[in-house]
N, C-alpha and C. Protein backbone atom coordinates (compact mmCIF):
# COMPACT_ATOMS: atom_id res chain seq x y z
N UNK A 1 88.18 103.47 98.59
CA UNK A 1 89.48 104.12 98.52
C UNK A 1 89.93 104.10 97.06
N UNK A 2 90.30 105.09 96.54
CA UNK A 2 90.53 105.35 95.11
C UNK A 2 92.40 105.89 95.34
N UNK A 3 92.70 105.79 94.03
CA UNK A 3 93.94 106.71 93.68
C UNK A 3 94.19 107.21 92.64
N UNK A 4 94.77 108.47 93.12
CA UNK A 4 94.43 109.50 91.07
C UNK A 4 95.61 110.33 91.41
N UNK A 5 96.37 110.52 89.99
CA UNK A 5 97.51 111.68 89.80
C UNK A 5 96.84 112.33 91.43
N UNK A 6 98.20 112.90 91.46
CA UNK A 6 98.24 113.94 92.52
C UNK A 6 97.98 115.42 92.05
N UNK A 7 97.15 116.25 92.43
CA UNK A 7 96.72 117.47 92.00
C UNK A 7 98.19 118.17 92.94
N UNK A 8 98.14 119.10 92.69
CA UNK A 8 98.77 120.48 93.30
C UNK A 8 98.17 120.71 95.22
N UNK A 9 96.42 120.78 94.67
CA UNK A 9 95.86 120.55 95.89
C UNK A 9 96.10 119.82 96.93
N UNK A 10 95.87 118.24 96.31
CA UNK A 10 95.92 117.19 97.02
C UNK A 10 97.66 117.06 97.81
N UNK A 11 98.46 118.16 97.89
CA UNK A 11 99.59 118.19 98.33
C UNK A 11 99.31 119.32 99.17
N UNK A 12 98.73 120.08 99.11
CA UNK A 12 98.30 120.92 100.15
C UNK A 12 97.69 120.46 101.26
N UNK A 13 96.64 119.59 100.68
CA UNK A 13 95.73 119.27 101.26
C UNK A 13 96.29 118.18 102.59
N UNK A 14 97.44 117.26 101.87
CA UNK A 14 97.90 116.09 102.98
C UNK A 14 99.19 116.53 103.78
N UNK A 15 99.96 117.52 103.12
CA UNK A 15 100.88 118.04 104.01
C UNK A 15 100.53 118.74 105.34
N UNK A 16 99.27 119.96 104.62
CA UNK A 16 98.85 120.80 106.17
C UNK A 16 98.18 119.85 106.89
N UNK A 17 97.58 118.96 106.84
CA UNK A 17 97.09 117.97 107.33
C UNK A 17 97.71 116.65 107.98
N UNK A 18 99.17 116.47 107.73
CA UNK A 18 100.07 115.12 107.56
C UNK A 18 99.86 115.08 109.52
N UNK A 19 100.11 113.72 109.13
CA UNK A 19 99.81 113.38 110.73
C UNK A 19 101.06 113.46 111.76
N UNK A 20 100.95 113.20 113.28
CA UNK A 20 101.94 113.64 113.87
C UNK A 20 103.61 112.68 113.55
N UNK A 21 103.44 111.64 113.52
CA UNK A 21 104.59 110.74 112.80
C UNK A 21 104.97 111.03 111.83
N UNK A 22 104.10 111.33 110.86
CA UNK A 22 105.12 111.51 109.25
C UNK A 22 105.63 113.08 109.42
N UNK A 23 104.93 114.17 110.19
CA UNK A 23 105.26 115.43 110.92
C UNK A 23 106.48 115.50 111.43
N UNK A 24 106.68 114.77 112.19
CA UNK A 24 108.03 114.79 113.14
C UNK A 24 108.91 114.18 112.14
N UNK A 25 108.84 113.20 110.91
CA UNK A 25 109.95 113.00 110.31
C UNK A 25 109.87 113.89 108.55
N UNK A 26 108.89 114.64 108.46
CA UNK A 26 109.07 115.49 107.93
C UNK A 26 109.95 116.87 107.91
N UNK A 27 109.54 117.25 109.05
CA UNK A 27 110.11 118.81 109.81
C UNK A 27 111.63 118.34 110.79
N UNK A 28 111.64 117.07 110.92
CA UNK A 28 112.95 116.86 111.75
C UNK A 28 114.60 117.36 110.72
N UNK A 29 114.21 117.55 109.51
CA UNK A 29 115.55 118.15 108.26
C UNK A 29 115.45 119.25 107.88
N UNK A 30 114.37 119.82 108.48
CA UNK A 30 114.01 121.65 107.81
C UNK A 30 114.53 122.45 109.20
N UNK A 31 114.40 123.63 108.61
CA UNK A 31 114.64 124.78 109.44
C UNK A 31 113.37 125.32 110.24
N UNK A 32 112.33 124.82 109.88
CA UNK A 32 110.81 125.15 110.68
C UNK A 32 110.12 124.34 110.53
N UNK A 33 108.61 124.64 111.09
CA UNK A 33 107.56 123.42 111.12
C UNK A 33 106.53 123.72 110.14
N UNK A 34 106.61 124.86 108.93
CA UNK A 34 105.62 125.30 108.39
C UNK A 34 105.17 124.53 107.19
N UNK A 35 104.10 124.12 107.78
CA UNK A 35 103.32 122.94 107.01
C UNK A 35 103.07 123.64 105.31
N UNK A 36 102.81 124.53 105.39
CA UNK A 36 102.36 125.75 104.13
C UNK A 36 103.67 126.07 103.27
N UNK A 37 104.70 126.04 103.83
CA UNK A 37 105.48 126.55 102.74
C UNK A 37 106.43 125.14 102.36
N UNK A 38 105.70 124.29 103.40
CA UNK A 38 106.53 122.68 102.72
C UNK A 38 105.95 122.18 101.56
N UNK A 39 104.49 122.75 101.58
CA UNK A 39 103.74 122.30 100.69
C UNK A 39 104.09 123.11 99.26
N UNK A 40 104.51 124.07 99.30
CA UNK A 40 104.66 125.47 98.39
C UNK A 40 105.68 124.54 97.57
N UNK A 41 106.68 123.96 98.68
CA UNK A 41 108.59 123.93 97.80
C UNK A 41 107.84 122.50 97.23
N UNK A 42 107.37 121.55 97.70
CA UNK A 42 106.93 120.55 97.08
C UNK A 42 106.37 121.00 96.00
N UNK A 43 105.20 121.31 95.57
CA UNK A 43 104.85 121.76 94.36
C UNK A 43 105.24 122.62 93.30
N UNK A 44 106.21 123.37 93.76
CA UNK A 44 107.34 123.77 93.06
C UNK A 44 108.36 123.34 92.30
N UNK A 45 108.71 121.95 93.20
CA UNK A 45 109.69 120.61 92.74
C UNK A 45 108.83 119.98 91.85
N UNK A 46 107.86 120.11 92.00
CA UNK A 46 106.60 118.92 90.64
C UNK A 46 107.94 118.56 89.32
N UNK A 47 108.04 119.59 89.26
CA UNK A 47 108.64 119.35 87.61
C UNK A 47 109.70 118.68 87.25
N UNK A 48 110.08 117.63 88.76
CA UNK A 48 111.28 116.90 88.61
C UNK A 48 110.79 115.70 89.25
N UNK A 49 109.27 115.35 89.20
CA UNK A 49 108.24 114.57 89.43
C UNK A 49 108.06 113.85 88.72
N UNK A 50 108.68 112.33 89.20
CA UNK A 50 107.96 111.08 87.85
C UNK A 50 106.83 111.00 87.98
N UNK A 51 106.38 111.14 89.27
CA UNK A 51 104.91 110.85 89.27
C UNK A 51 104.51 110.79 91.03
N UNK A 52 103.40 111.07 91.25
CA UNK A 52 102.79 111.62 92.19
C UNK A 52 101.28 111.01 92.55
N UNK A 53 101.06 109.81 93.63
CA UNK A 53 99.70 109.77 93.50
C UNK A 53 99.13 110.17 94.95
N UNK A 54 97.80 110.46 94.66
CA UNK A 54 96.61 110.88 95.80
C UNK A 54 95.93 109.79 96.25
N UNK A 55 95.72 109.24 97.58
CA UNK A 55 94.62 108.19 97.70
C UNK A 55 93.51 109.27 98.72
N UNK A 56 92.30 109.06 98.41
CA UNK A 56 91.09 109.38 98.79
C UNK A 56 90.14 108.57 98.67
N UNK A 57 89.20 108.89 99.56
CA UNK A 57 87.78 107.75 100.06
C UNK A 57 87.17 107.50 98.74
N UNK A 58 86.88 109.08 97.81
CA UNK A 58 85.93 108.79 96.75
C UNK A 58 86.86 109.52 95.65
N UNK A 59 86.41 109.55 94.80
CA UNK A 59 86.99 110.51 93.37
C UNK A 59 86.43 111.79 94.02
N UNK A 60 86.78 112.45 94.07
CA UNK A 60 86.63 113.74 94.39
C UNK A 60 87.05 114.43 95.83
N UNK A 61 87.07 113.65 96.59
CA UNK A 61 87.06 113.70 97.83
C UNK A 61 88.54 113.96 98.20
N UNK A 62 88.78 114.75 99.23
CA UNK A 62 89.86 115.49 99.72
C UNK A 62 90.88 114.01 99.89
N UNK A 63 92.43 114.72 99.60
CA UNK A 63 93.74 113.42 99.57
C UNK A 63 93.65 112.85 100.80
N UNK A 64 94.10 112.14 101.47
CA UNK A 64 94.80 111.84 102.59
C UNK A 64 95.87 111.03 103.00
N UNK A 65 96.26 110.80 101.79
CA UNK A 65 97.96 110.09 101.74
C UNK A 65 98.75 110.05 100.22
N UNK A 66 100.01 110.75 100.58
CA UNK A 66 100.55 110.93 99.27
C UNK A 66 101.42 109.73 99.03
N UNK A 67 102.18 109.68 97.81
CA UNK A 67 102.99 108.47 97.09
C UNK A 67 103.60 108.92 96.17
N UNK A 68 104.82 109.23 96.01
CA UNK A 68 105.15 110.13 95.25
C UNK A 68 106.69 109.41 94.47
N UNK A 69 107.52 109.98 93.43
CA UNK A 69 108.68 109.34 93.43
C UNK A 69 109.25 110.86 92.55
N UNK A 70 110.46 111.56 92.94
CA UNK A 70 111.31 112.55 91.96
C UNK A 70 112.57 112.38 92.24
N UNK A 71 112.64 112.85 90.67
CA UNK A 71 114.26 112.70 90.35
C UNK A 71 115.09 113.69 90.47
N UNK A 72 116.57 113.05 91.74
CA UNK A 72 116.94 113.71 92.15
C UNK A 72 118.47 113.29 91.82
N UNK A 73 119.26 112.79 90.45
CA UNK A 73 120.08 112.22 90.13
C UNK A 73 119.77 111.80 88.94
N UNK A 74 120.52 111.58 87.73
CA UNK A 74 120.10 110.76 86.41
C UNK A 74 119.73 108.81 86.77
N UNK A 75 118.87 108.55 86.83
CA UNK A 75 118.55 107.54 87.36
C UNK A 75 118.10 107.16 88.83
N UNK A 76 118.12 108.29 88.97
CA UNK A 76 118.27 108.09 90.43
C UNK A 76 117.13 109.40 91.11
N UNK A 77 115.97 108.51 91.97
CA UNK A 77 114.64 108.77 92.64
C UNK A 77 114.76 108.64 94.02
N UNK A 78 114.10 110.09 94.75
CA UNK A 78 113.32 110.21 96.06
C UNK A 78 112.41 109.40 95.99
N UNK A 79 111.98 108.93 97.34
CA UNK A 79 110.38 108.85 97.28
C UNK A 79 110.07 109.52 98.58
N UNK A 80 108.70 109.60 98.41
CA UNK A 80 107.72 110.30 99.73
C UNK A 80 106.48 109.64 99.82
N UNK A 81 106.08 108.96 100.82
CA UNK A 81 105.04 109.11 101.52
C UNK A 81 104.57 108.96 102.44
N UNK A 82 103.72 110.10 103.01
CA UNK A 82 103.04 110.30 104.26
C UNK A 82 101.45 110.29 103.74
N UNK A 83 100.89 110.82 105.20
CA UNK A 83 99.20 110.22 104.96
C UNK A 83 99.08 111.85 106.03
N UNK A 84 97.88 112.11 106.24
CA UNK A 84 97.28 112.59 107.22
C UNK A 84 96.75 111.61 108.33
N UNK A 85 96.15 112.19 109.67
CA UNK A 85 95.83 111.70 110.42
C UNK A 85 94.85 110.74 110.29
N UNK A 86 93.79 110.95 109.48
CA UNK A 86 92.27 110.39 108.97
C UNK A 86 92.90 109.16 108.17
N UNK A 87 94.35 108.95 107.59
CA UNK A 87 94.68 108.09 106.64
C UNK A 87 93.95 106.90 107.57
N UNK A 88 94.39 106.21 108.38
CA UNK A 88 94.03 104.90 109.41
C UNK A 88 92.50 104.71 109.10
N UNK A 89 91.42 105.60 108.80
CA UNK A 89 89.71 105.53 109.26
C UNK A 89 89.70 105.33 107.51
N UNK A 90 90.37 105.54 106.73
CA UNK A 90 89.89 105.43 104.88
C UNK A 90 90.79 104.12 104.74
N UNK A 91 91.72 103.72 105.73
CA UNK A 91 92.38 102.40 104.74
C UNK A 91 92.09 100.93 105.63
N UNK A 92 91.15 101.22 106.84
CA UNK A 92 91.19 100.19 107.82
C UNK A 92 90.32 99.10 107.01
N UNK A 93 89.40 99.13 105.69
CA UNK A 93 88.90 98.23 105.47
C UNK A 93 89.68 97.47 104.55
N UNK A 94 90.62 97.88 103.76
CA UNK A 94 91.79 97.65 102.80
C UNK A 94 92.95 97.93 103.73
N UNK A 95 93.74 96.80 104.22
CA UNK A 95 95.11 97.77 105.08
C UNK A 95 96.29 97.43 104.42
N UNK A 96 96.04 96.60 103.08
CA UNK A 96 97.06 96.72 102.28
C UNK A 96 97.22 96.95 100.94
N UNK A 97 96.09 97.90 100.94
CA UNK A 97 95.82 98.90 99.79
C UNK A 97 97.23 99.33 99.17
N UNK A 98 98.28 99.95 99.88
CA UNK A 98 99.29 100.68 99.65
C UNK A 98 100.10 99.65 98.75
N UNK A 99 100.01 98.07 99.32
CA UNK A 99 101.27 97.13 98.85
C UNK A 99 100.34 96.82 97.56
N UNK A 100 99.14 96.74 97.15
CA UNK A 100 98.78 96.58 96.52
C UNK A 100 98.88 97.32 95.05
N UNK A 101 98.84 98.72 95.37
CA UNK A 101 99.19 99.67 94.27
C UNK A 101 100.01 99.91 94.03
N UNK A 102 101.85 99.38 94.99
CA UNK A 102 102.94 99.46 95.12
C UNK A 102 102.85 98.46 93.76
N UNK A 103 102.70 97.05 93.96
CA UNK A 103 102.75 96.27 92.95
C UNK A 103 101.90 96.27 91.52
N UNK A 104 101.00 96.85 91.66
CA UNK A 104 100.01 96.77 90.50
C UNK A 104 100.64 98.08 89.48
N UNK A 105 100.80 99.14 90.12
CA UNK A 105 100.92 100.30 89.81
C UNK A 105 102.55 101.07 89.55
N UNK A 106 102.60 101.38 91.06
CA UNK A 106 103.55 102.09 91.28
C UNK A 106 105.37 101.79 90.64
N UNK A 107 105.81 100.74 90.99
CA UNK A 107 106.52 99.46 90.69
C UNK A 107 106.77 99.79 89.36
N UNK A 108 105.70 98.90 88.57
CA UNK A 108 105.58 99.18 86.98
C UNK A 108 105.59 99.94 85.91
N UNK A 109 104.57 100.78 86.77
CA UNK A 109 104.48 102.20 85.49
C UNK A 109 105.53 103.06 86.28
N UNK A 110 105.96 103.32 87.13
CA UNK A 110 106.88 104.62 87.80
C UNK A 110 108.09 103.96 87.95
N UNK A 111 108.63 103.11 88.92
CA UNK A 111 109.83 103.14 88.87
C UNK A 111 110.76 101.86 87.99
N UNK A 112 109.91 101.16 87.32
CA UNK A 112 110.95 100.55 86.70
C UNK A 112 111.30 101.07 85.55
N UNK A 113 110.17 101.26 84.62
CA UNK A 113 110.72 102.09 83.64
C UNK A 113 111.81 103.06 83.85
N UNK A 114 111.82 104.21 84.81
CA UNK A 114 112.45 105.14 84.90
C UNK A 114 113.59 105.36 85.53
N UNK A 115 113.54 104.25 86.68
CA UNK A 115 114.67 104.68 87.15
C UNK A 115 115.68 102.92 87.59
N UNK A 116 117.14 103.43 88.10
CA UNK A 116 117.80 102.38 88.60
C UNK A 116 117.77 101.98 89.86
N UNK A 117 117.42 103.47 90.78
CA UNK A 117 117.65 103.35 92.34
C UNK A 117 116.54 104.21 92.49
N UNK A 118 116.00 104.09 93.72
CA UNK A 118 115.08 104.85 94.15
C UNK A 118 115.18 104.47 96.03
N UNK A 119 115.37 105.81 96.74
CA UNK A 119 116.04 105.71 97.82
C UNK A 119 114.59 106.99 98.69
N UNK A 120 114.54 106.65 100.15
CA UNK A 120 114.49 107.38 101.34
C UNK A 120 114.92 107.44 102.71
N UNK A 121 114.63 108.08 103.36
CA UNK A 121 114.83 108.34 104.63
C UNK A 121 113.65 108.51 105.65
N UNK A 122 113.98 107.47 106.52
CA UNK A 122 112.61 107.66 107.56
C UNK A 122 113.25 107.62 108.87
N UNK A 123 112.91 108.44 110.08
CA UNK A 123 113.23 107.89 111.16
C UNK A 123 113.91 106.93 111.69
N UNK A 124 114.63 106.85 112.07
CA UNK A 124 115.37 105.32 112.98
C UNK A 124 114.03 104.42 113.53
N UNK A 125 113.55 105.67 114.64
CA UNK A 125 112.39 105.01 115.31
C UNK A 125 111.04 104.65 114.99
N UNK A 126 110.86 104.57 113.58
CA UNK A 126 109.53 104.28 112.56
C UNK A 126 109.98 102.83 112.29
N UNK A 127 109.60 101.95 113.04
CA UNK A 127 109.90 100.64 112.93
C UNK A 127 108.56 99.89 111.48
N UNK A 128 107.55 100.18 111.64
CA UNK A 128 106.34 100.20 111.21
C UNK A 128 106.71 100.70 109.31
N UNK A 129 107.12 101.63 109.53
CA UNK A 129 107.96 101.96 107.68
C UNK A 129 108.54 101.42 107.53
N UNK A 130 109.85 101.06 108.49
CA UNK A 130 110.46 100.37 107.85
C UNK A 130 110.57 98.73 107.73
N UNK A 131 109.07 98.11 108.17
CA UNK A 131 108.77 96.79 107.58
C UNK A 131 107.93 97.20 106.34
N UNK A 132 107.50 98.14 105.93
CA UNK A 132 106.29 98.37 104.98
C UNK A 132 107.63 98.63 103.64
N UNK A 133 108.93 99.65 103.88
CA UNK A 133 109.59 99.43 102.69
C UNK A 133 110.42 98.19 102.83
N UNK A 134 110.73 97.30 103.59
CA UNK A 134 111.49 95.75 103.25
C UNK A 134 110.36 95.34 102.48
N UNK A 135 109.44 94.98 102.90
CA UNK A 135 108.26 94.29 102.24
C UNK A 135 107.88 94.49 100.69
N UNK A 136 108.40 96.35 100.01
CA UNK A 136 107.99 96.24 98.67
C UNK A 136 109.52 96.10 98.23
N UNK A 137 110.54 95.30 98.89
CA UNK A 137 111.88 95.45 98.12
C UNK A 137 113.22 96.41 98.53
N UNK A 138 113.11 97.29 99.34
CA UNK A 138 113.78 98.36 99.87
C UNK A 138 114.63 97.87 100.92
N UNK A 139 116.31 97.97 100.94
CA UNK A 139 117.06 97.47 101.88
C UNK A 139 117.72 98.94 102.29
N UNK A 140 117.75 98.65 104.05
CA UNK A 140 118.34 99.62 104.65
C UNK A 140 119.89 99.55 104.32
N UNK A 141 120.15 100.98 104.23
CA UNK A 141 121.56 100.65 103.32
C UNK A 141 122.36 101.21 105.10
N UNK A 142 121.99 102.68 105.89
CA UNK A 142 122.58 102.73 106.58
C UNK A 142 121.61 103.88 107.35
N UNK A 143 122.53 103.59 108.98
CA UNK A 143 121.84 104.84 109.83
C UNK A 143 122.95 106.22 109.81
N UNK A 144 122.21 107.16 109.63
CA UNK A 144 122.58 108.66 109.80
C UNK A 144 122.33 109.35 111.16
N UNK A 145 123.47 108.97 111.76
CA UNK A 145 123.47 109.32 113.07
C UNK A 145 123.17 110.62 113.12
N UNK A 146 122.12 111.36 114.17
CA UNK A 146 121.93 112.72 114.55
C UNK A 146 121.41 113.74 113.24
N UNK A 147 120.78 112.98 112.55
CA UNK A 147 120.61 113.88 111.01
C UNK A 147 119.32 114.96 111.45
N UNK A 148 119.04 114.54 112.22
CA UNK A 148 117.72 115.78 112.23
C UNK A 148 118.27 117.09 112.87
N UNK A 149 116.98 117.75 113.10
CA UNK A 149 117.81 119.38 113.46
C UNK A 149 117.70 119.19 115.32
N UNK A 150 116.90 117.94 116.23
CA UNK A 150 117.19 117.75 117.34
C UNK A 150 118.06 116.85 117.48
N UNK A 151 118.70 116.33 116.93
CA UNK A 151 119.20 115.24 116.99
C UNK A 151 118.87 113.60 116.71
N UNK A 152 118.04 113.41 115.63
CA UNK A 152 117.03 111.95 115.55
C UNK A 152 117.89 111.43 114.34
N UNK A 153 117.73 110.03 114.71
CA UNK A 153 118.80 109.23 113.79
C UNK A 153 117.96 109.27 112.52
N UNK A 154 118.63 108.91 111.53
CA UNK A 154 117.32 108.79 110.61
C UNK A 154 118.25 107.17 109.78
N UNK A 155 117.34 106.34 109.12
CA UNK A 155 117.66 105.17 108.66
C UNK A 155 117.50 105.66 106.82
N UNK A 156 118.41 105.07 106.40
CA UNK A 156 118.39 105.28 104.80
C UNK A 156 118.03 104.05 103.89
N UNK A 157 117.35 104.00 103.43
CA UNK A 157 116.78 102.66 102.66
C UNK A 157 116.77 102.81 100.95
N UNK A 158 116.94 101.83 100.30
CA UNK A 158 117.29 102.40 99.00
C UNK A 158 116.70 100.49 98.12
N UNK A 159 116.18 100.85 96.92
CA UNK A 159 115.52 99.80 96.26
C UNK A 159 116.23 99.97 94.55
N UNK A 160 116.93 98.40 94.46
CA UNK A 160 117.71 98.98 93.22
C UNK A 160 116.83 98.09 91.73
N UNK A 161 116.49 98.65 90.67
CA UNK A 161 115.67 97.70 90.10
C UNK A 161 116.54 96.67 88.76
N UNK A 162 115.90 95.65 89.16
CA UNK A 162 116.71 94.59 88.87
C UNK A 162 116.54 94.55 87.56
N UNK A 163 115.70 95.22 86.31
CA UNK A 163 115.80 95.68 85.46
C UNK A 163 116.46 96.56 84.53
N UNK A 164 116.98 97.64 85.30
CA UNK A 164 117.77 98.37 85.05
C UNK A 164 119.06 98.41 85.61
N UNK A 165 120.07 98.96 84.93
CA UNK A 165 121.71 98.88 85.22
C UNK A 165 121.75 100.79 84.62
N UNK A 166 122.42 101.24 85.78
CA UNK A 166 122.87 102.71 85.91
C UNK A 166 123.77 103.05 84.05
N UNK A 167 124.03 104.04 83.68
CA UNK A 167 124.18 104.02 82.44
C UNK A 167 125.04 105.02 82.27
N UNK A 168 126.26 105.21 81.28
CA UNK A 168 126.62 106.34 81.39
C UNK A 168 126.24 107.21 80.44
N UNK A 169 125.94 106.92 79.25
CA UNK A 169 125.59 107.75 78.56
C UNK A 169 124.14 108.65 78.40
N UNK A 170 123.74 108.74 79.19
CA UNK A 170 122.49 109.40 80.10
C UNK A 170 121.33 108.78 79.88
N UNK A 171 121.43 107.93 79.27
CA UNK A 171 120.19 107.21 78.44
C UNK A 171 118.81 107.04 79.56
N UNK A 172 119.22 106.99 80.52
CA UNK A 172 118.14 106.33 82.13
C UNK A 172 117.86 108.32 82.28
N UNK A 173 118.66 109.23 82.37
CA UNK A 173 118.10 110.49 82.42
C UNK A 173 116.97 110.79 81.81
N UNK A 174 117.50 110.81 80.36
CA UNK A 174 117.05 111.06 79.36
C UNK A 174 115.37 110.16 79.34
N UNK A 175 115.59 109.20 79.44
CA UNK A 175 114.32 108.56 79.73
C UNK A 175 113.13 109.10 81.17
N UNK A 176 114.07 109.41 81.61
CA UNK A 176 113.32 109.93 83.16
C UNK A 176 112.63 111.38 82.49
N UNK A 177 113.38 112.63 82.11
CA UNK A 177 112.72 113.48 81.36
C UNK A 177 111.55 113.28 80.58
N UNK A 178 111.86 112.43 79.88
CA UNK A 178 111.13 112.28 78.72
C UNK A 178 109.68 112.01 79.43
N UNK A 179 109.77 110.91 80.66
CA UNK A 179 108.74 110.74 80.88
C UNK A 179 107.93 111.42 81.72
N UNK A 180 108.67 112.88 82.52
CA UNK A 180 107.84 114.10 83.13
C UNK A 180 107.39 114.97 81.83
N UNK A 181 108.64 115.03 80.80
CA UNK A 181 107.98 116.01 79.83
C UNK A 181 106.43 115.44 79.62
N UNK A 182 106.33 114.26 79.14
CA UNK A 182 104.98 112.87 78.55
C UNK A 182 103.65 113.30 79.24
N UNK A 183 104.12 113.37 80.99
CA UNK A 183 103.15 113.34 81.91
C UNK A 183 102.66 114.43 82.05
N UNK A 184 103.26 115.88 81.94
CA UNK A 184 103.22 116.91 81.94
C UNK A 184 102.58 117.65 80.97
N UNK A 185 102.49 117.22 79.76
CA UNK A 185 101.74 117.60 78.75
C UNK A 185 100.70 116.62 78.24
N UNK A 186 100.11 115.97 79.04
CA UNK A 186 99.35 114.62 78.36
C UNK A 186 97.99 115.49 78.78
């Protein structure tokens, strides 16, 4: 199991593919289920992308779970990730591959530098996420009653880094830019 920048592809590739759980809390805030044009607006958004990774079996080999973090506030980060179905058969020999690159990686080079808060939303009923974000630091801040388009609660979780303090003079923006402009042209 490897992990590399996220291609354009490799977002194609795990969205049309995303499995039925991260599916249902994907499409439960949209207006449709179209796996293709979720993938479109995602890669479209890239450019407000701190950073984006792919895990796959080999270097080359098709994504099957994304990891992602964009800025959606001056200091202030989404995150995303889902897997495809196949994710379970590439991580069963490593099953804590994810906490591993959370800490080695992700953590370090992506969100402390860049940001103050970094927040998502998963299901109420994804009990399973939401021990996987307590575990890298992430406290449920609150439930959003009926937020989906059937009615599914969704839980809001948010990770504040103890490094950084929110800023007013944009300085944490400005740094967040700087470091898509960096990534973007490297």
């Amino acid at each position: 199991m490897i992990a590399r920048l996220a291609t354009d592809d490799d977002v194609r590739e795990v969205v049309v593919n995303v499995c039925a759980l991260d599916a249902a809390m994907l499409f439960a805030r949209r207006f449709d289920d179209d796996r293709a044009a979720l993938a479109e607006e995602m890669i479209a958004l890239r450019r407000f992308e701190i950073a984006a990774y792919a895990f796959a079996a080999a270097a080359g080999a098709p994504a099957q779970s994304l990891l992602g973090a964009t800025l959606i506030a001056p200091g202030v980060a989404t995150l995303h990730w889902f897997s495809t179905g196949r994710w379970a058969e590439f991580s069963y020999d490593r099953p804590l591959l994810w906490l591993d690159f959370w800490r080695s990686t992700f953590l370090p080079e992506v969100l402390i530098p860049t940001v103050h808060r970094a927040e998502c939303r998963i299901l109420a009923a994804n009990r399973a996420q939401a021990r996987r974000l307590a575990r890298v630091g992430f406290v449920a801040e609150g439930l959003e009653r009926a937020a989906g388009r059937a009615g599914e609660d969704f839980v809001r979780f948010a990770w504040l880094n103890p490094q950084r303090r929110p800023t007013v003079d944009g300085a944490t923006a400005a740094l967040g830019w700087a470091r898509m402009r960096e990534k973007r042209h490297a």
